[in-house]
C-alpha atoms as a PDB file:
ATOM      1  CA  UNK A   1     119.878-167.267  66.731  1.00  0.00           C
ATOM      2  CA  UNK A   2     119.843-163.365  67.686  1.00  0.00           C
ATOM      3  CA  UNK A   3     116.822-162.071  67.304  1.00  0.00           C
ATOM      4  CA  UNK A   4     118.015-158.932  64.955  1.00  0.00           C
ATOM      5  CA  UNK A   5     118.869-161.708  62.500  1.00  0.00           C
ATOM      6  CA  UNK A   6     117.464-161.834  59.212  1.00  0.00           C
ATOM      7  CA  UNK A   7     113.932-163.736  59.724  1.00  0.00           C
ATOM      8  CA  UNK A   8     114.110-164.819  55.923  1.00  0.00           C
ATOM      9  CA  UNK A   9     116.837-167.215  57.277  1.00  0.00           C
ATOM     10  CA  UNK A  10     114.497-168.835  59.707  1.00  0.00           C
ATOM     11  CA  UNK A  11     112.147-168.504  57.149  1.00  0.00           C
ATOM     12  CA  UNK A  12     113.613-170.685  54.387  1.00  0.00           C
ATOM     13  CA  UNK A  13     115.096-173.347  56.732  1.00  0.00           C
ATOM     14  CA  UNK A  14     111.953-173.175  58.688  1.00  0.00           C
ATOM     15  CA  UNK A  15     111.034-177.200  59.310  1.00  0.00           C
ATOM     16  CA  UNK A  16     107.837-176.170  56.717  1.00  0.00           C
ATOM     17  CA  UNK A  17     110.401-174.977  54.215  1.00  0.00           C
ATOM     18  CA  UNK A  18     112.652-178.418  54.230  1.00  0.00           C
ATOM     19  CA  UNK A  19     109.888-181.271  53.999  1.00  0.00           C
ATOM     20  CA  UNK A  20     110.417-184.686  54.256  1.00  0.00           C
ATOM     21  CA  UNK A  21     112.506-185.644  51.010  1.00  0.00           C
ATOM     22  CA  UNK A  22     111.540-189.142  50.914  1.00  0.00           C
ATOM     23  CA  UNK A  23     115.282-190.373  50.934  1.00  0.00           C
ATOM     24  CA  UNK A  24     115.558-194.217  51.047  1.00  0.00           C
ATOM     25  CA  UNK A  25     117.352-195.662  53.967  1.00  0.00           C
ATOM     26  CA  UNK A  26     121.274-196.834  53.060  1.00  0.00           C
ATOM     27  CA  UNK A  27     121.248-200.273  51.313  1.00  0.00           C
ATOM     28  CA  UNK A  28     124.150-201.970  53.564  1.00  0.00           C
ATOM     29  CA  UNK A  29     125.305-205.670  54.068  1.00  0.00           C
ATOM     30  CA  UNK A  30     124.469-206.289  57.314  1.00  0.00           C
ATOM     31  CA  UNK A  31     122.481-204.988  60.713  1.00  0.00           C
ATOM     32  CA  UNK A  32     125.241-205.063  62.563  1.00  0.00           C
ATOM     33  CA  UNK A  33     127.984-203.050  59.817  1.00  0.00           C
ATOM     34  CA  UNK A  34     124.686-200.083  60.206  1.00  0.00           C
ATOM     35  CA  UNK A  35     124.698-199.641  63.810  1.00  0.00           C
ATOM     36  CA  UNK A  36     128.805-200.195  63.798  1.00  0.00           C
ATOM     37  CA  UNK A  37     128.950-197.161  61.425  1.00  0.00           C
ATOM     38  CA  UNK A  38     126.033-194.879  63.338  1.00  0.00           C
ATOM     39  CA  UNK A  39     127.973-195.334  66.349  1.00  0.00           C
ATOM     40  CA  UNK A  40     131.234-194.809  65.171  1.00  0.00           C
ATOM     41  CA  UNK A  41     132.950-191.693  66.562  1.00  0.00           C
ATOM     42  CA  UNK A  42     135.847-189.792  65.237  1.00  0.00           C
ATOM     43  CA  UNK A  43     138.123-186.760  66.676  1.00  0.00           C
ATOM     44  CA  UNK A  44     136.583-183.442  64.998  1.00  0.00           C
ATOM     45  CA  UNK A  45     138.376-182.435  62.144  1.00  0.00           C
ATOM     46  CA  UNK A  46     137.447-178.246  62.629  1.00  0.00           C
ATOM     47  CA  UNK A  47     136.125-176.427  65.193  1.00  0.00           C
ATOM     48  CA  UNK A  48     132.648-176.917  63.411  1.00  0.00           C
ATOM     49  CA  UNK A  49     132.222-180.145  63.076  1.00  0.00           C
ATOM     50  CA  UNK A  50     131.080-182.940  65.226  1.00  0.00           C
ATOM     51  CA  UNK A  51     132.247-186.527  66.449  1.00  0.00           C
ATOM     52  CA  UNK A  52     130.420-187.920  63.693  1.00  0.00           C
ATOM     53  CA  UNK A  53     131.360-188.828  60.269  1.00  0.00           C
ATOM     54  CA  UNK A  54     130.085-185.862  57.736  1.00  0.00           C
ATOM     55  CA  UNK A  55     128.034-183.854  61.136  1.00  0.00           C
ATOM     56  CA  UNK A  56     128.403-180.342  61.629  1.00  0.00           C
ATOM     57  CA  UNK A  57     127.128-178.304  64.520  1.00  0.00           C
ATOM     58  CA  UNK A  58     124.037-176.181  64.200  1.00  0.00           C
ATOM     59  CA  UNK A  59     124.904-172.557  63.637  1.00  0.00           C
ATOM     60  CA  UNK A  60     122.756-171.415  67.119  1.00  0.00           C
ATOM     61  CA  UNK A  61     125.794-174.296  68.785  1.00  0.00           C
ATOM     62  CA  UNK A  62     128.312-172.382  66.788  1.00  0.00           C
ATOM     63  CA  UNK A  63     127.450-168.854  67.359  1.00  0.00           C
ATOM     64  CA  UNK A  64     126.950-169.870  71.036  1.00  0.00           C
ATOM     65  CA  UNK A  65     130.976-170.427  70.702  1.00  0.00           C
ATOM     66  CA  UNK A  66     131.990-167.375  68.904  1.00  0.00           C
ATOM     67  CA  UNK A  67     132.724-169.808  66.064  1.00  0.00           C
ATOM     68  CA  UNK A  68     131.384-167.856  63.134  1.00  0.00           C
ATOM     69  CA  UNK A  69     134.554-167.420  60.952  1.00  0.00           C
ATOM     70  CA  UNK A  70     134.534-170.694  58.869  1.00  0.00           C
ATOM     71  CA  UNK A  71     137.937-171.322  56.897  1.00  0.00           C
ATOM     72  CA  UNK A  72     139.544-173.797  54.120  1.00  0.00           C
ATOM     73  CA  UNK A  73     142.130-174.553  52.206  1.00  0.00           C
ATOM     74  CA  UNK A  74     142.206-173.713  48.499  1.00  0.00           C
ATOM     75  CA  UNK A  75     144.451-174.009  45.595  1.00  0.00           C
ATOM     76  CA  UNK A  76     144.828-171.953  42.335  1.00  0.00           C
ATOM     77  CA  UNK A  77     144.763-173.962  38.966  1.00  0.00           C
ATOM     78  CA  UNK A  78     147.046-171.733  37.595  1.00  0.00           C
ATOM     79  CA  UNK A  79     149.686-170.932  39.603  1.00  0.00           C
ATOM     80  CA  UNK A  80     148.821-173.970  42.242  1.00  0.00           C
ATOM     81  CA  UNK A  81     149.341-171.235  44.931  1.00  0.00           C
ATOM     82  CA  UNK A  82     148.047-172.838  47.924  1.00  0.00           C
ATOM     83  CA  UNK A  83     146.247-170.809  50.811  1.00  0.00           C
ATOM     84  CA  UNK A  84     143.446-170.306  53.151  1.00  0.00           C
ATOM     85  CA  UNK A  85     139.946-168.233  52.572  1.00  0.00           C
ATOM     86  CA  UNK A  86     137.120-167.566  55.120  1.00  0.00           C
ATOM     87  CA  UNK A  87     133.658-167.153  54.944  1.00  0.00           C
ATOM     88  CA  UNK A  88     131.023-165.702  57.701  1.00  0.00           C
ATOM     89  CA  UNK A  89     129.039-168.402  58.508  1.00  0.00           C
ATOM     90  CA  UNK A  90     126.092-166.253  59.175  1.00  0.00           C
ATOM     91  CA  UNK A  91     126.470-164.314  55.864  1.00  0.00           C
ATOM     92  CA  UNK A  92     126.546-167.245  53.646  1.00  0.00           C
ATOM     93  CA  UNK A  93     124.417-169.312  55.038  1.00  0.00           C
ATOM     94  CA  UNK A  94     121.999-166.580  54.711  1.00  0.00           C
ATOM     95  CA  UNK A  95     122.821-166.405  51.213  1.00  0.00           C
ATOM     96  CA  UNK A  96     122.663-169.767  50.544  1.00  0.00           C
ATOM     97  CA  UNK A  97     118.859-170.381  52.225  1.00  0.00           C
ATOM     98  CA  UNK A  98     117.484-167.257  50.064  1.00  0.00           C
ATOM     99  CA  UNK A  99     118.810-168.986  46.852  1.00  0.00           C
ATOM    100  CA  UNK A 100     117.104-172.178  47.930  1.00  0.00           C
ATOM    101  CA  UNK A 101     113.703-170.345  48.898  1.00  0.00           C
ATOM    102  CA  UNK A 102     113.609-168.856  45.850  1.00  0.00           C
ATOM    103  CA  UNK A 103     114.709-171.824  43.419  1.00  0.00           C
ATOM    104  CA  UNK A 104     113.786-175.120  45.141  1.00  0.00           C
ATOM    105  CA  UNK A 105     110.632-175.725  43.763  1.00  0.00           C
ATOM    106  CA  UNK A 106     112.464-175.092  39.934  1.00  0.00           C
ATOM    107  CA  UNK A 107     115.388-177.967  41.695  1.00  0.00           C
ATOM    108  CA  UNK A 108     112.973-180.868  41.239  1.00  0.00           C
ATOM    109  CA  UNK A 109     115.595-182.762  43.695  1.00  0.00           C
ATOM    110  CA  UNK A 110     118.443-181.755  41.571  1.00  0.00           C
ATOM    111  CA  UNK A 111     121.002-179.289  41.839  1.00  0.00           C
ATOM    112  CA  UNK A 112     121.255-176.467  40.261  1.00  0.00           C
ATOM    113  CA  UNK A 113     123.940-175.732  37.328  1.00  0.00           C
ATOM    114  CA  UNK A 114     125.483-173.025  39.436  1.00  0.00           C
ATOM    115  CA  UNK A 115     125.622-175.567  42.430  1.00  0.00           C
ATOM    116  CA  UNK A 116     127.316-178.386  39.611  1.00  0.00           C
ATOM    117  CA  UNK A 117     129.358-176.209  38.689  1.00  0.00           C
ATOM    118  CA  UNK A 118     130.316-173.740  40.628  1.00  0.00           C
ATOM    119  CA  UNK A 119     131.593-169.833  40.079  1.00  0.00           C
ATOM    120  CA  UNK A 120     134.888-170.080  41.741  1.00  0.00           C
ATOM    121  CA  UNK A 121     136.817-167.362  43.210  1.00  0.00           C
ATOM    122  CA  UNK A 122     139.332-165.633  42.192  1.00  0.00           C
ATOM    123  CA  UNK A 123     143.125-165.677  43.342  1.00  0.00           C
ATOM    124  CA  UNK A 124     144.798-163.251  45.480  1.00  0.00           C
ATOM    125  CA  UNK A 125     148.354-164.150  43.582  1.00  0.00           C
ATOM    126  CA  UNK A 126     147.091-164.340  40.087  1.00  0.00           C
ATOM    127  CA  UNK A 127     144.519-161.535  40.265  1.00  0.00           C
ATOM    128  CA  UNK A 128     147.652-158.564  40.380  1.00  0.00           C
ATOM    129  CA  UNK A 129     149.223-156.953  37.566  1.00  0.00           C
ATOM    130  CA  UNK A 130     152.202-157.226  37.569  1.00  0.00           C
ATOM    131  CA  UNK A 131     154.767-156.510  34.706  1.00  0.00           C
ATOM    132  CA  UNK A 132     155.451-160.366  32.075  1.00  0.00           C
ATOM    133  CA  UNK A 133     153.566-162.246  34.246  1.00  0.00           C
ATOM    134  CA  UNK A 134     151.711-165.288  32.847  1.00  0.00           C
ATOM    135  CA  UNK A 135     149.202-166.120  35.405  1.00  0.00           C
ATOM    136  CA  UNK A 136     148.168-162.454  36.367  1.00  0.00           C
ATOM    137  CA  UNK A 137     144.609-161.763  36.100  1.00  0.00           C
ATOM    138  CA  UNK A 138     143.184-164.909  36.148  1.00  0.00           C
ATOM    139  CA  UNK A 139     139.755-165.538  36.980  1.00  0.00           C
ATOM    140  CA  UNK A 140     137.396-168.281  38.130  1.00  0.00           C
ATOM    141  CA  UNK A 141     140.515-170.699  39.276  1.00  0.00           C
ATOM    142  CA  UNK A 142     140.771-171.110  42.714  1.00  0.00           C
ATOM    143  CA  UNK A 143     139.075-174.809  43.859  1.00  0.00           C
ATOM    144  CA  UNK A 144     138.774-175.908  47.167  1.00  0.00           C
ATOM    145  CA  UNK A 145     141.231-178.559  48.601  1.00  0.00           C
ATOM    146  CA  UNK A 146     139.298-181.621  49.076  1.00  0.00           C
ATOM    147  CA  UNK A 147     140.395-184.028  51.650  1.00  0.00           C
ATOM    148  CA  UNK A 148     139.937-187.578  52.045  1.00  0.00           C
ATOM    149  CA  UNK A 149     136.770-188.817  53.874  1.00  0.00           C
ATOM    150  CA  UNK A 150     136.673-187.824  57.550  1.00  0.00           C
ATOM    151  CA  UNK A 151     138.710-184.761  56.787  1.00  0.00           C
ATOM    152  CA  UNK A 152     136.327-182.959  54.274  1.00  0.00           C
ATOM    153  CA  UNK A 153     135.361-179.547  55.268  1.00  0.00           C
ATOM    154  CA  UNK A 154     131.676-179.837  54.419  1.00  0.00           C
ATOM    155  CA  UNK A 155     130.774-176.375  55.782  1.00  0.00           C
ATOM    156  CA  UNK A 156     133.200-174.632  54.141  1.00  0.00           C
ATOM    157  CA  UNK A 157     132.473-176.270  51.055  1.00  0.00           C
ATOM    158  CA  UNK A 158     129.049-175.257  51.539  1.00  0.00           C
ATOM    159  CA  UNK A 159     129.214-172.201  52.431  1.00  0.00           C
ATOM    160  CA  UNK A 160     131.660-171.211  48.834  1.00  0.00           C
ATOM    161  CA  UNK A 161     128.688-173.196  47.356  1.00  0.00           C
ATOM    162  CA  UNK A 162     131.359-175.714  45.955  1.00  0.00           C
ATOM    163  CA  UNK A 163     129.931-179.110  46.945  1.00  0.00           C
ATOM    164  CA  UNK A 164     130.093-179.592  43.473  1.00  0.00           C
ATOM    165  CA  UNK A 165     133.618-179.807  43.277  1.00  0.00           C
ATOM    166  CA  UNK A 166     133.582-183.205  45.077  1.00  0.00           C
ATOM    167  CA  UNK A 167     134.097-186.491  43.213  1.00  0.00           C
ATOM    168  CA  UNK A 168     131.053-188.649  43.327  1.00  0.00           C
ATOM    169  CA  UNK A 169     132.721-190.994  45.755  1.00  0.00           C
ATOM    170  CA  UNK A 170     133.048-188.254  48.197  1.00  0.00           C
ATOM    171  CA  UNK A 171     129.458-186.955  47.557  1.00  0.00           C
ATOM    172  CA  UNK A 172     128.509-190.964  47.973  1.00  0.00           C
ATOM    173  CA  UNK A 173     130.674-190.959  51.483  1.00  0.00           C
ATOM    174  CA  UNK A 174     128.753-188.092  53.132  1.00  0.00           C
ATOM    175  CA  UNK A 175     125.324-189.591  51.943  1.00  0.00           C
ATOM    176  CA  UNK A 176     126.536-192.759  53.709  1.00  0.00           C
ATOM    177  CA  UNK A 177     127.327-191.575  56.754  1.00  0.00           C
ATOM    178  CA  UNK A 178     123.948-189.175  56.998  1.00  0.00           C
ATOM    179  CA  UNK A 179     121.845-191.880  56.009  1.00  0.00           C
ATOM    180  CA  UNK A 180     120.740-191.020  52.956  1.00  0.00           C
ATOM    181  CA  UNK A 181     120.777-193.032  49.528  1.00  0.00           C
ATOM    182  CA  UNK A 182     123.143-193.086  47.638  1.00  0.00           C
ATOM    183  CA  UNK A 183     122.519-195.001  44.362  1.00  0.00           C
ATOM    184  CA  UNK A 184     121.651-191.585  42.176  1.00  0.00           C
ATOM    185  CA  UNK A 185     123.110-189.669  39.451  1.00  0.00           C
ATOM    186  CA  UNK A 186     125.810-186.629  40.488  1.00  0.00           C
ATOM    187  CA  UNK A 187     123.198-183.660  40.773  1.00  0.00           C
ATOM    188  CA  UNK A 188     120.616-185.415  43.060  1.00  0.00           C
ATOM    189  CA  UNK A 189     124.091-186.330  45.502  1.00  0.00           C
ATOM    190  CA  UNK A 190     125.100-182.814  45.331  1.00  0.00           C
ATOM    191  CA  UNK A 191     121.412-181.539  45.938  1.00  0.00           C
ATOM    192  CA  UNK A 192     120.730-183.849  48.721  1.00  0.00           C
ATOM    193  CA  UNK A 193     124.150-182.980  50.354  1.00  0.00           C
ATOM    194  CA  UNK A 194     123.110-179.095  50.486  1.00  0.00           C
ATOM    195  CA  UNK A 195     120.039-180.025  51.947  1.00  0.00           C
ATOM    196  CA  UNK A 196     121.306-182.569  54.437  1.00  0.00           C
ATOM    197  CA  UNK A 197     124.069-179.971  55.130  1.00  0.00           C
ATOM    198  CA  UNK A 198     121.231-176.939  56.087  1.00  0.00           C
ATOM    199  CA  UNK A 199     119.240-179.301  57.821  1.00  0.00           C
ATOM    200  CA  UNK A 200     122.029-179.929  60.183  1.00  0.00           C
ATOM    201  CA  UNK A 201     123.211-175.943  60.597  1.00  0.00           C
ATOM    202  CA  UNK A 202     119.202-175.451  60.834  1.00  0.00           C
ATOM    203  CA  UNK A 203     117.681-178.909  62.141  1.00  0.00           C
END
């Protein structure tokens, strides 16, 4: 990364700052079904992710590529006004490794309330004022658009910190595919897919 970067990022996703969690290899049926699945290759789904099921670049790759603009699909639970926000994937990442160098050792391998459930943004429709209307002003309603399996945009959701948002079967897909276990309760999934998720942008 450049070197005028903020050096608290390399700081809290230093190798020092993510030890080894002690996650349990996956419980599957069979040798052969593991090294099937480890091998498997897809087509990328964005820009930022990789070949592999639930693998997104590292953010030096990214940057490298002038790929720092990182953007999803969202809909409002209101007015179910469907478009696309962005995030800088320098910015929030950022943001998102101070919060965990300052709270992880308060996490005790659980995630946050904040992270469980999360502050969502407002919408750009419902947020006017504009003269009898039902849905203006809302706040707190806009949730991510979560696809099926290959297709989830796991950066974006982490960088809106919305991980939480995902159904445990989704949460229990990612930890398959990144070799994690995945026989836990819905705040260690979410925790270990944030730190999975860094470890990757910052191996």
């Amino acid at each position: 990364m450049n070197n005028n970067e903020d050096d608290f990022l390399t700081l809290s996703l230093s190798i020092n700052s993510f030890p080894n969690l002690g996650l349990s290899p996956l419980s599957t049926t069979s040798t052969q079904s593991t090294a099937e699945e480890k091998n498997e290759t897809i087509t990328p789904p964005y820009p930022w992710a990789t070949s592999r099921h639930a693998i997104v670049h590292t953010v030096d790759y990214l940057v490298s590529k002038e790929i720092t603009i990182i953007s999803g699909d969202v809909q409002c639970k209101k007015c179910q006004q469907q478009y696309k926000i962005q995030y800088d994937l320098q910015d929030k990442f950022n943001e998102i490794a101070k919060f965990i160098f300052k709270n992880k050792k308060n996490m005790h391998d659980r995630a946050p309330n904040i992270w469980m459930t999360p502050i969502l943004p407002n919408c750009k429709y419902c947020n006017q004022i504009l003269p009898n209307c039902k849905y203006c002003n809302q706040r707190n309603c806009v949730k991510p658009i979560i696809s099926k399996d290959v297709s989830i945009n796991w950066l974006f959701l982490l960088l809106g910190q919305t991980i939480g948002c995902c159904k445990i079967d989704q949460l229990k897909y990612f930890c398959k595919h990144t070799n994690i276990h995945r026989t836990a309760a819905k705040n260690r999934l979410v925790y270990l897919t944030y730190m999975e998720l860094c470890k990757q942008l910052d191996p």
